[in-house]
N, C-alpha and C. Protein backbone atom coordinates (compact mmCIF):
# COMPACT_ATOMS: atom_id res chain seq x y z
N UNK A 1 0.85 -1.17 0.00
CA UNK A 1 0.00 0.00 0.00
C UNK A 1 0.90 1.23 0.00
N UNK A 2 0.82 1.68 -1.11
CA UNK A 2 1.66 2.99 -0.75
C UNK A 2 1.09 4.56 -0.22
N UNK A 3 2.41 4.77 0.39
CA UNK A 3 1.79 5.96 1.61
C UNK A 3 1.20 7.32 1.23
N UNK A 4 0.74 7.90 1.81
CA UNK A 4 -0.22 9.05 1.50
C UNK A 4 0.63 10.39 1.22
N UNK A 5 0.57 10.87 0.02
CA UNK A 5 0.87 11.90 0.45
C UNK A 5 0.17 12.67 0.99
N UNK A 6 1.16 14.19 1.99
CA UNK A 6 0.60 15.25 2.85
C UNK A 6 0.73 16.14 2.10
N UNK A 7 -0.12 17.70 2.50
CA UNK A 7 -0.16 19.02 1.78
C UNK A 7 1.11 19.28 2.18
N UNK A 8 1.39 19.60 1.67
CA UNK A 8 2.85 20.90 2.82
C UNK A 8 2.05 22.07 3.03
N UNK A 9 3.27 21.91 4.73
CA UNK A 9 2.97 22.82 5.16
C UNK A 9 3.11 24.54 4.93
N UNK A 10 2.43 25.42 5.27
CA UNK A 10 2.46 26.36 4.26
C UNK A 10 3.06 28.16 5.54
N UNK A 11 4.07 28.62 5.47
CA UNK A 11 4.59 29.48 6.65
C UNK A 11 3.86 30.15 6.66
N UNK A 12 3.67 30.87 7.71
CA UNK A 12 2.55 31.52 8.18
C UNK A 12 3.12 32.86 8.04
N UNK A 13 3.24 33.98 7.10
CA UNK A 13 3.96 34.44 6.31
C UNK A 13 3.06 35.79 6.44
N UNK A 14 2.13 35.80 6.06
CA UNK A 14 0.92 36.96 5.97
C UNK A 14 0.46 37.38 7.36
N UNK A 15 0.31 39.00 7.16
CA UNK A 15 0.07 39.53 8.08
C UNK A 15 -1.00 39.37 9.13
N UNK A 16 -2.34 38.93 8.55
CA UNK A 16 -3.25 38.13 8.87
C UNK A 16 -2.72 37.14 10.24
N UNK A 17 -1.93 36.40 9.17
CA UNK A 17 -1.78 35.11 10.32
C UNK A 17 -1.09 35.53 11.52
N UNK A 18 -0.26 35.97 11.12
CA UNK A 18 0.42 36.62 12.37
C UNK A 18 -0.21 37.03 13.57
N UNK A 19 -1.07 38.19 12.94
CA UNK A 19 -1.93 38.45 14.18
C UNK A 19 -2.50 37.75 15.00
N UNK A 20 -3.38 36.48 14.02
CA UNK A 20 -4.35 35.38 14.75
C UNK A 20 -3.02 35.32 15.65
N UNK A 21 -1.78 34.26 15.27
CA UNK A 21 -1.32 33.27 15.98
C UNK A 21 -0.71 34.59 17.15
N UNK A 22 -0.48 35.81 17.28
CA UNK A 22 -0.30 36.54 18.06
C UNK A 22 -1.28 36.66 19.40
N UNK A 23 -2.42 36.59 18.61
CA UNK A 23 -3.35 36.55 19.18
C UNK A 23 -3.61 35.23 20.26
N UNK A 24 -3.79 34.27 19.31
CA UNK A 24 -4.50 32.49 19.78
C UNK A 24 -2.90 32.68 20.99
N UNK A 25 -1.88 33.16 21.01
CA UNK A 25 -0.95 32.46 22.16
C UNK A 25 -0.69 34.30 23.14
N UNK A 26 -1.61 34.64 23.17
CA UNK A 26 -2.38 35.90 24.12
C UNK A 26 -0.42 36.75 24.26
N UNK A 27 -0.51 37.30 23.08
CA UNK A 27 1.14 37.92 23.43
C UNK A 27 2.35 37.22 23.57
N UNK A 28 2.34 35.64 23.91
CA UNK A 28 3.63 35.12 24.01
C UNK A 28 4.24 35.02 22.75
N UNK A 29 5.82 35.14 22.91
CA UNK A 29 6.22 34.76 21.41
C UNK A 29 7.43 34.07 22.34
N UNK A 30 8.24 33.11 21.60
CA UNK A 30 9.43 32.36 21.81
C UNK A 30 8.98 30.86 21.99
N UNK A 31 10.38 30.24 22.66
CA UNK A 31 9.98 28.74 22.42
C UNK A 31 9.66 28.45 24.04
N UNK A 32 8.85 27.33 24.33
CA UNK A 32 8.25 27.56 25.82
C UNK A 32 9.21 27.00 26.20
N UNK A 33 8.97 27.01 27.95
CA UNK A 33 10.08 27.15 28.90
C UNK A 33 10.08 24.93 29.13
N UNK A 34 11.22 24.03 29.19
CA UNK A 34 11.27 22.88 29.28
C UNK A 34 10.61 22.85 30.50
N UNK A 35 10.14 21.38 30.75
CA UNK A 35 9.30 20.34 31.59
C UNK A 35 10.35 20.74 33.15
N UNK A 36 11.58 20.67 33.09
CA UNK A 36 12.15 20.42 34.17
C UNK A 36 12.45 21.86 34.57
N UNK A 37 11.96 22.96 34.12
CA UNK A 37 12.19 24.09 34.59
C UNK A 37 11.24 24.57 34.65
N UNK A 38 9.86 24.29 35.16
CA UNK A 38 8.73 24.27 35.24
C UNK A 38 8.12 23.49 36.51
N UNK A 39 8.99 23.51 37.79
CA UNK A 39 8.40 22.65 38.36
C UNK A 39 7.53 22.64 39.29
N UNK A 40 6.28 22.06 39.66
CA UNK A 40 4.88 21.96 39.93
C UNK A 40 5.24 22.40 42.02
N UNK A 41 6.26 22.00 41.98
CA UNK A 41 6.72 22.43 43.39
C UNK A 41 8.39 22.59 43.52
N UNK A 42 8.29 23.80 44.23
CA UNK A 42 9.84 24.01 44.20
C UNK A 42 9.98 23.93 45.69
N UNK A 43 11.71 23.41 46.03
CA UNK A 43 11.81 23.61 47.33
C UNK A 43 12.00 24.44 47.95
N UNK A 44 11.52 24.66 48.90
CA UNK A 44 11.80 26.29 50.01
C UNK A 44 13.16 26.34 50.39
N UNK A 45 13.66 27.87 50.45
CA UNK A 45 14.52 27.79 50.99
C UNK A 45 14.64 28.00 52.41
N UNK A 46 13.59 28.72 52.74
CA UNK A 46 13.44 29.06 54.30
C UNK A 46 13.83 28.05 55.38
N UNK A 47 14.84 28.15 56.54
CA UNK A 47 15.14 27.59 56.91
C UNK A 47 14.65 26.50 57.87
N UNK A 48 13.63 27.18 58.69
CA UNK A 48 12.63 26.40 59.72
C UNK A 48 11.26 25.98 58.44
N UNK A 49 10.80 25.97 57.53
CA UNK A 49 9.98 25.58 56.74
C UNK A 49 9.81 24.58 57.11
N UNK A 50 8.67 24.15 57.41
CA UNK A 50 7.36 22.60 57.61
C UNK A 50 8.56 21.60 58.75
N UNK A 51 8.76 22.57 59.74
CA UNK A 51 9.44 21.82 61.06
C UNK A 51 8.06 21.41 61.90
N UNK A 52 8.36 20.24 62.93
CA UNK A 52 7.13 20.12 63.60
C UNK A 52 6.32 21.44 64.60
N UNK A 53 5.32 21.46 65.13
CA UNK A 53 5.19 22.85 65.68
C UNK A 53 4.95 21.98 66.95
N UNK A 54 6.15 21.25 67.86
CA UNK A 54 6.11 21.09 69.35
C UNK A 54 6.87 21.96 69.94
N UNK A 55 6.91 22.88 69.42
CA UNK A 55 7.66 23.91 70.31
C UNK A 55 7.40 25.42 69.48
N UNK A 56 8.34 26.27 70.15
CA UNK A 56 7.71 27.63 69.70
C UNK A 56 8.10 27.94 68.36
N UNK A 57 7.33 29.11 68.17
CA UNK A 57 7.66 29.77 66.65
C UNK A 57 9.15 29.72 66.05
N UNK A 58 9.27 29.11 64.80
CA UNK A 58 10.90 29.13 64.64
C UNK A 58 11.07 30.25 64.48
N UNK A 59 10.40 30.59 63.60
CA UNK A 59 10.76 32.41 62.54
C UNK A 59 9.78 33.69 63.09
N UNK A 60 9.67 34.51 62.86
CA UNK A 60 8.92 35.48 62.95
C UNK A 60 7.71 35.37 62.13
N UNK A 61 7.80 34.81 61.02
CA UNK A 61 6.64 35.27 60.01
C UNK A 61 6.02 33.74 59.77
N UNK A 62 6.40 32.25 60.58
CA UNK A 62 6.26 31.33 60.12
C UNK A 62 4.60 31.53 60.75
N UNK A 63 3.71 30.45 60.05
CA UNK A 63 2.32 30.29 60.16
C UNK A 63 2.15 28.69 60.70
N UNK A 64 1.53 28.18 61.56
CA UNK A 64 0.66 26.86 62.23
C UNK A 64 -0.09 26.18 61.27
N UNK A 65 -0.10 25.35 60.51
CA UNK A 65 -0.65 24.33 59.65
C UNK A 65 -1.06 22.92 60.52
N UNK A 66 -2.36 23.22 61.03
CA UNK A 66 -2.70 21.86 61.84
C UNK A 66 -2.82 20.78 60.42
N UNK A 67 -2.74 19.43 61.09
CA UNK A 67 -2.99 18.18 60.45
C UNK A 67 -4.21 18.16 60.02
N UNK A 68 -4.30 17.01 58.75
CA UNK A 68 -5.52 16.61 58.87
C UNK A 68 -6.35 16.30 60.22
N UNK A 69 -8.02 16.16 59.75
CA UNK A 69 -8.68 15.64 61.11
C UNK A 69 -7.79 13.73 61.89
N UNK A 70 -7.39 13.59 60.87
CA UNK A 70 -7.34 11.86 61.54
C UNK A 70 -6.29 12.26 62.70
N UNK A 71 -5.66 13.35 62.90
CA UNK A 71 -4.40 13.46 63.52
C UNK A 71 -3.22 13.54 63.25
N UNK A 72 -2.98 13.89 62.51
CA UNK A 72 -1.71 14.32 62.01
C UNK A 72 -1.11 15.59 62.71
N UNK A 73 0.13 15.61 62.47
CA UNK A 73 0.76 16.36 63.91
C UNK A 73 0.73 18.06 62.87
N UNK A 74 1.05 19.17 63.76
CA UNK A 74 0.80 20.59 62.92
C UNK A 74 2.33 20.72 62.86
N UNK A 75 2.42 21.58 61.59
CA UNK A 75 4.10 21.99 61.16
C UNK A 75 3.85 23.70 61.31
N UNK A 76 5.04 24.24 61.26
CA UNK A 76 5.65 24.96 60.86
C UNK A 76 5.89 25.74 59.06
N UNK A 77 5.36 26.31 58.76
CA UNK A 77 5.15 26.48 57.44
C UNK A 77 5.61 28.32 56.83
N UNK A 78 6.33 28.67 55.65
CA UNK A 78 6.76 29.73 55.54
C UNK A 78 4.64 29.90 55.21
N UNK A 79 4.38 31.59 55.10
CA UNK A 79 3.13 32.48 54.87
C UNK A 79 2.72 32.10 53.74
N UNK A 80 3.13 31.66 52.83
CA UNK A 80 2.80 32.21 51.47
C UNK A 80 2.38 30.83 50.56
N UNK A 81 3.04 30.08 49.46
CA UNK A 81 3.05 29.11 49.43
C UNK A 81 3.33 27.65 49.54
N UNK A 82 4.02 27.31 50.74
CA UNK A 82 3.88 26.45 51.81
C UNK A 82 2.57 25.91 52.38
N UNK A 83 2.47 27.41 53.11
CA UNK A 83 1.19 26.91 54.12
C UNK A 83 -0.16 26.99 53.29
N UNK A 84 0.09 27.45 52.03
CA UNK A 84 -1.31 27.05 51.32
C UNK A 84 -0.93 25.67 50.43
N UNK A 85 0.31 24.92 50.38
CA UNK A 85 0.53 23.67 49.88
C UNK A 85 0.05 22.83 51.07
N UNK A 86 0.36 23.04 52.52
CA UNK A 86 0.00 22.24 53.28
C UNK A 86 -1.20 22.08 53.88
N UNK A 87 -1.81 23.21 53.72
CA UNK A 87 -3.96 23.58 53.85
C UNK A 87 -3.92 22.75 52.78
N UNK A 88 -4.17 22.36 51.98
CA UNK A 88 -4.41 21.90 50.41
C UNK A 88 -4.35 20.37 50.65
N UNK A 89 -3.27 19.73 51.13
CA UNK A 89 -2.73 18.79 51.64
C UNK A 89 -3.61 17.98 52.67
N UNK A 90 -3.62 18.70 53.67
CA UNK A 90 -4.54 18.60 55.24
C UNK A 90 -6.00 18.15 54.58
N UNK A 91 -6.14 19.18 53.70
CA UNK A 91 -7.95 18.97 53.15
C UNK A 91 -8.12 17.85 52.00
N UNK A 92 -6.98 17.25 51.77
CA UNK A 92 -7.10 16.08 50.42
C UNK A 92 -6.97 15.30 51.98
N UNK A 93 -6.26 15.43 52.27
CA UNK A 93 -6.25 13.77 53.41
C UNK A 93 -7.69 13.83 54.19
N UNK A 94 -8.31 14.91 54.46
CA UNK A 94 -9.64 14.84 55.38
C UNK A 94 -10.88 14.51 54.35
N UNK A 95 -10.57 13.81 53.03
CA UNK A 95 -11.69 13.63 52.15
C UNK A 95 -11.91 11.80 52.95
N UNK A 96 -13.00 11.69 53.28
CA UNK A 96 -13.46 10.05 53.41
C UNK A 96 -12.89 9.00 52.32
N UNK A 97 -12.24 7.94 52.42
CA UNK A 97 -11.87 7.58 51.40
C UNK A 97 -12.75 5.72 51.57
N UNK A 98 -13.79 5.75 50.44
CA UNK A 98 -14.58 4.25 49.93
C UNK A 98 -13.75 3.24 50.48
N UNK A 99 -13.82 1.95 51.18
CA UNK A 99 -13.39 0.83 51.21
C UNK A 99 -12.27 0.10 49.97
N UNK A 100 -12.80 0.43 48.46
CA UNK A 100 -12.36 0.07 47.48
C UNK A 100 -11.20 1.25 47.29
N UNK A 101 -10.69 2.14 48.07
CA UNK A 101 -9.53 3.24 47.27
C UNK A 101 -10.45 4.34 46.84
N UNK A 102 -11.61 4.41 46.28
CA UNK A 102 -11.92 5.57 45.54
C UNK A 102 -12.67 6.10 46.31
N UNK A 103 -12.56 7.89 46.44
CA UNK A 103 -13.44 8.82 46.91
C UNK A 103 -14.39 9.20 46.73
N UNK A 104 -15.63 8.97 47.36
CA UNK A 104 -16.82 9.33 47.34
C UNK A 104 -17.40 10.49 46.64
């Protein structure tokens, strides 16, 4: 069976297009940023960050992140995005979880 030919492809050359594709990618132009420099969580540098909270405040500005309800112990967390990774966290573990693995 012989193979198909394709149209070629045709550069997007005209002023027209330009705009759309200016448009369709809302102002970005260049090549996007790689997978591994993009990452979904970065580590803190803050030094007392998500220490246990049995004792007093490490930092000045650190915030109390209690556990989930089952008991989980409360950390130590920088203000910003930490302690809204670990609220986030706390509230996926306090979902009831079905006998079979899956959540209700």
């Amino acid at each position: 069976m012989p193979a198909r030919a394709q149209r070629p492809r045709l550069p997007e050359t005209s002023e027209g297009q330009l705009k759309a594709k200016h448009a369709w990618n809302q102002g970005m132009t260049g090549k996007p940023r790689r997978p591994e420099q993009t990452a979904a969580v970065e580590t803190c540098t803050a030094e007392s960050c998500g220490t246990p909270a049995s004792g007093p405040r490490p930092a000045p500005r650190m915030v109390q992140v209690r556990g989930a309800a089952d008991g989980a112990a409360a950390h130590w967390y920088c203000p910003d995005r930490c302690a809204a990774l670990a609220r986030a966290r706390a509230d996926l573990r306090s979902i009831p979880m079905r006998s079979g693995g899956e959540a209700r």
